[in-house]
N, C-alpha and C. Protein backbone atom coordinates (compact mmCIF):
# COMPACT_ATOMS: atom_id res chain seq x y z
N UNK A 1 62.70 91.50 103.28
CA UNK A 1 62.95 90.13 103.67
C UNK A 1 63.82 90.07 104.93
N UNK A 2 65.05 91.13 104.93
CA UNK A 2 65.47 90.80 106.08
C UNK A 2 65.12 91.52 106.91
N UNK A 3 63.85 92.11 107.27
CA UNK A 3 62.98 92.92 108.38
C UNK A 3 61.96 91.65 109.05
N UNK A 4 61.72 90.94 108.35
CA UNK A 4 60.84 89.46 108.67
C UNK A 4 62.59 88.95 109.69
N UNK A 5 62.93 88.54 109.02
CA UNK A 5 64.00 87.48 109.53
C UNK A 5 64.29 88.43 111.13
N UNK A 6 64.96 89.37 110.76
CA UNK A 6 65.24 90.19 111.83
C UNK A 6 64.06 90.05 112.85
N UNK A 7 63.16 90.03 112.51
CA UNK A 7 61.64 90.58 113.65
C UNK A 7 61.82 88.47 114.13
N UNK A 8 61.96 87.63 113.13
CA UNK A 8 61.51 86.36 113.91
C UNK A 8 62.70 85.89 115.11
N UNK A 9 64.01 86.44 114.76
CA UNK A 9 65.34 85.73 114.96
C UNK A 9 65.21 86.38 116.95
N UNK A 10 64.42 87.97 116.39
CA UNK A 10 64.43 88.64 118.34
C UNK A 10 62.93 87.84 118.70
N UNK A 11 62.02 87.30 118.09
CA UNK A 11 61.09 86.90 118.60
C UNK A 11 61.46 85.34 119.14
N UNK A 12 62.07 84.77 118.87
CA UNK A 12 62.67 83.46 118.93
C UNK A 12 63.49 83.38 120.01
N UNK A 13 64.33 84.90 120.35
CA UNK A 13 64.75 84.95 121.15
C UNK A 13 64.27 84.90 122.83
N UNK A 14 63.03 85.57 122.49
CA UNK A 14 62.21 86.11 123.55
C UNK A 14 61.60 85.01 123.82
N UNK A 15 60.90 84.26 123.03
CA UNK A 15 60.34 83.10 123.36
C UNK A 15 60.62 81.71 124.41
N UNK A 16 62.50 82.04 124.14
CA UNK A 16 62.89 81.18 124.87
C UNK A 16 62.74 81.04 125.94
N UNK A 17 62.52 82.45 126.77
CA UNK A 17 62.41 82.36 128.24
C UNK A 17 61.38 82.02 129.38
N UNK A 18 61.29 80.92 130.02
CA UNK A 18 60.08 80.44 130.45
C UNK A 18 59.58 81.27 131.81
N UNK A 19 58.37 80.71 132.15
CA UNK A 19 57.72 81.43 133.36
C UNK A 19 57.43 80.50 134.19
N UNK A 20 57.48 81.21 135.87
CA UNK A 20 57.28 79.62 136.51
C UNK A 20 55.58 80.23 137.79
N UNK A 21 55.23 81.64 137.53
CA UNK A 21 54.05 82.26 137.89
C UNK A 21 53.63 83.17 137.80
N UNK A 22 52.60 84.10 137.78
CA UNK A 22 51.12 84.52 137.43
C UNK A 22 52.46 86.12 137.96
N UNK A 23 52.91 86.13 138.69
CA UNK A 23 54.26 87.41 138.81
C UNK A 23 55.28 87.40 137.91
N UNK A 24 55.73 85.94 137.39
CA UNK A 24 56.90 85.85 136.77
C UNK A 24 56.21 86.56 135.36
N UNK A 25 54.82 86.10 135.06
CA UNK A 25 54.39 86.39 133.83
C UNK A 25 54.29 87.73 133.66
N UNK A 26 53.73 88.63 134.74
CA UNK A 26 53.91 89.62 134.82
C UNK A 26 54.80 90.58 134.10
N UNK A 27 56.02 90.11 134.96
CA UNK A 27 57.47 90.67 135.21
C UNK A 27 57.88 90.41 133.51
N UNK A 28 57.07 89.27 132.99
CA UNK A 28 58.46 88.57 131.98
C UNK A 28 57.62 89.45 130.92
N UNK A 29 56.38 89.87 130.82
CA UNK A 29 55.75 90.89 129.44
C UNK A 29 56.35 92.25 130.00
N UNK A 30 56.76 92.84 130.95
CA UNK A 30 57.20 94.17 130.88
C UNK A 30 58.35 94.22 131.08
N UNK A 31 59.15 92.98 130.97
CA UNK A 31 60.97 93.14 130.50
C UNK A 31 61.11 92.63 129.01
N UNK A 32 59.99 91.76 128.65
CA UNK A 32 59.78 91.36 127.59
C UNK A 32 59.47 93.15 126.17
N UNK A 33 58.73 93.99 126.94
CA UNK A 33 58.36 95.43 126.50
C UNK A 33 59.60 95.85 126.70
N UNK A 34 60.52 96.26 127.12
CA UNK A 34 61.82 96.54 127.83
C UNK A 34 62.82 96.19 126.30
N UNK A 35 62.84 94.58 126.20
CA UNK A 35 63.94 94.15 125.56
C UNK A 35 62.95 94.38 124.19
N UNK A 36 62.24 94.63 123.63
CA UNK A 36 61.63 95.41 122.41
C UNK A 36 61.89 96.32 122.19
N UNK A 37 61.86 97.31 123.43
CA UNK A 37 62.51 98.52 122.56
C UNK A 37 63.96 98.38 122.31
N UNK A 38 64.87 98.03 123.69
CA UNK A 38 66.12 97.65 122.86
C UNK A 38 66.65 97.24 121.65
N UNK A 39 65.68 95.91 121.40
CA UNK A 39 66.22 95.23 119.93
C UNK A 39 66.07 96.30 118.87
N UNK A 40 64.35 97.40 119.32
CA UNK A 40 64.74 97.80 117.88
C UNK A 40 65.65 99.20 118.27
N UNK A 41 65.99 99.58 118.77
CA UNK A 41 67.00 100.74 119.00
C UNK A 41 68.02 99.89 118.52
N UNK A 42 68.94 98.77 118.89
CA UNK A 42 69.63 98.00 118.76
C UNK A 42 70.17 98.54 116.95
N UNK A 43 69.21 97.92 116.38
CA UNK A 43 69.43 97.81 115.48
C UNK A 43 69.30 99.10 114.31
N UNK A 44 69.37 100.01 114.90
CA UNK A 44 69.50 101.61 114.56
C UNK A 44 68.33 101.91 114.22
N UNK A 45 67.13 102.16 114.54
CA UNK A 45 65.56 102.24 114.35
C UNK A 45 65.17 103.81 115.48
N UNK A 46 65.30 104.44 115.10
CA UNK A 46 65.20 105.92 115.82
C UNK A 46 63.79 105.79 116.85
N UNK A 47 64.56 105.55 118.46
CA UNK A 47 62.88 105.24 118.93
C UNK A 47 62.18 106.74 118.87
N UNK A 48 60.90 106.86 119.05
CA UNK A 48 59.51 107.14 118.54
C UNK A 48 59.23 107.81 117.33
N UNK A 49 60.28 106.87 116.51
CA UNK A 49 59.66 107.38 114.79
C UNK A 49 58.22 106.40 115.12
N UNK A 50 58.08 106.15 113.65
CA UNK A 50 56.89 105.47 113.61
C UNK A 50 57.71 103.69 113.15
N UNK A 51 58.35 103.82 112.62
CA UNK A 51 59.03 102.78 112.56
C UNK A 51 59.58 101.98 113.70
N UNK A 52 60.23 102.58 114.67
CA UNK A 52 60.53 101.96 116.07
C UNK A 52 58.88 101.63 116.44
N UNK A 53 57.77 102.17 116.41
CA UNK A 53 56.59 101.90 116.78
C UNK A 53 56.22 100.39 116.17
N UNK A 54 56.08 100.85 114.95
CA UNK A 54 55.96 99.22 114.16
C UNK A 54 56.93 98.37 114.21
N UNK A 55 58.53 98.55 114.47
CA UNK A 55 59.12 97.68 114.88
C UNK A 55 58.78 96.53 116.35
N UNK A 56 58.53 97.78 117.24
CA UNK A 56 57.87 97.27 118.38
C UNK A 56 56.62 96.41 118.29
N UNK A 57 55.97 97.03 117.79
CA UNK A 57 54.58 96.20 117.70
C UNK A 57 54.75 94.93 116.92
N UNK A 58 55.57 94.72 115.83
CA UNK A 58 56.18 93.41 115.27
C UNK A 58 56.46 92.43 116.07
N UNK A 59 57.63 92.90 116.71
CA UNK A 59 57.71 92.04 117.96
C UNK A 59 57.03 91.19 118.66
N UNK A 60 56.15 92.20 119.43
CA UNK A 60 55.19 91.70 120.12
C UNK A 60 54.15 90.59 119.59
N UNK A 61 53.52 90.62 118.32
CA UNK A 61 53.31 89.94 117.86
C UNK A 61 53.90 88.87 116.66
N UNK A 62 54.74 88.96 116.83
CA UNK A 62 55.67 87.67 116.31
C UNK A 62 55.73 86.57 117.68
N UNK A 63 56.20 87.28 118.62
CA UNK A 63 56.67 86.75 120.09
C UNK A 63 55.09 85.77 120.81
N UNK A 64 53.59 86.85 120.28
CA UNK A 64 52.68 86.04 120.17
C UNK A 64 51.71 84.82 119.81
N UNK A 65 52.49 84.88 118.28
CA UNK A 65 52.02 84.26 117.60
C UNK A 65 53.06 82.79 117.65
N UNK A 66 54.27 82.88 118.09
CA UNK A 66 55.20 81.66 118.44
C UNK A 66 54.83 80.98 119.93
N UNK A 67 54.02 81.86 120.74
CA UNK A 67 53.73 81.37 121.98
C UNK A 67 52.47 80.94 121.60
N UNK A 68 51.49 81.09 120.69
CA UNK A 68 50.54 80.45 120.71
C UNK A 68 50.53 79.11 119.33
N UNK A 69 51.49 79.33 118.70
CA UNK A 69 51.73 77.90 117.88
C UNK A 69 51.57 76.63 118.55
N UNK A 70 52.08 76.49 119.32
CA UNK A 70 52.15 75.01 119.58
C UNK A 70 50.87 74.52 120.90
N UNK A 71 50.24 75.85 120.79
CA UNK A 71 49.45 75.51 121.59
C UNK A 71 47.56 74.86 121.79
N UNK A 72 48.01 74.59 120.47
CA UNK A 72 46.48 73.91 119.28
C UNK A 72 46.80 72.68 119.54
């Protein structure tokens, strides 16, 4: 339960930050990749277990799935 919370609270985070072009978007998914691995190193997740892997990949799609909510 608190691996959900944890994965929405950095996705929520990430979400916040807007884009203003087709470079910014760029720039903002490979600092966006950047601050993924941080969070999960952050949070003591040994990067390239397999767990930092699926931590990462959580991310990413949490961070996806909040950018495409509101967009129906």
């Amino acid at each position: 339960m608190s691996r959900i919370m944890l994965i929405s609270f950095f996705a929520a985070l990430l979400a916040a930050r807007g884009t203003q072009s087709a470079n910014a978007v760029q720039s903002t998914d490979q600092d966006a990749c950047a601050r993924y691995d941080l969070a999960c190193a952050a949070v003591g997740i040994d990067p390239g277990s397999a767990a930092f892997n699926q931590c990462v990949t959580d991310l990413n799609h949490s961070l996806w799935a909040l950018r495409n909510l509101y967009k129906s």
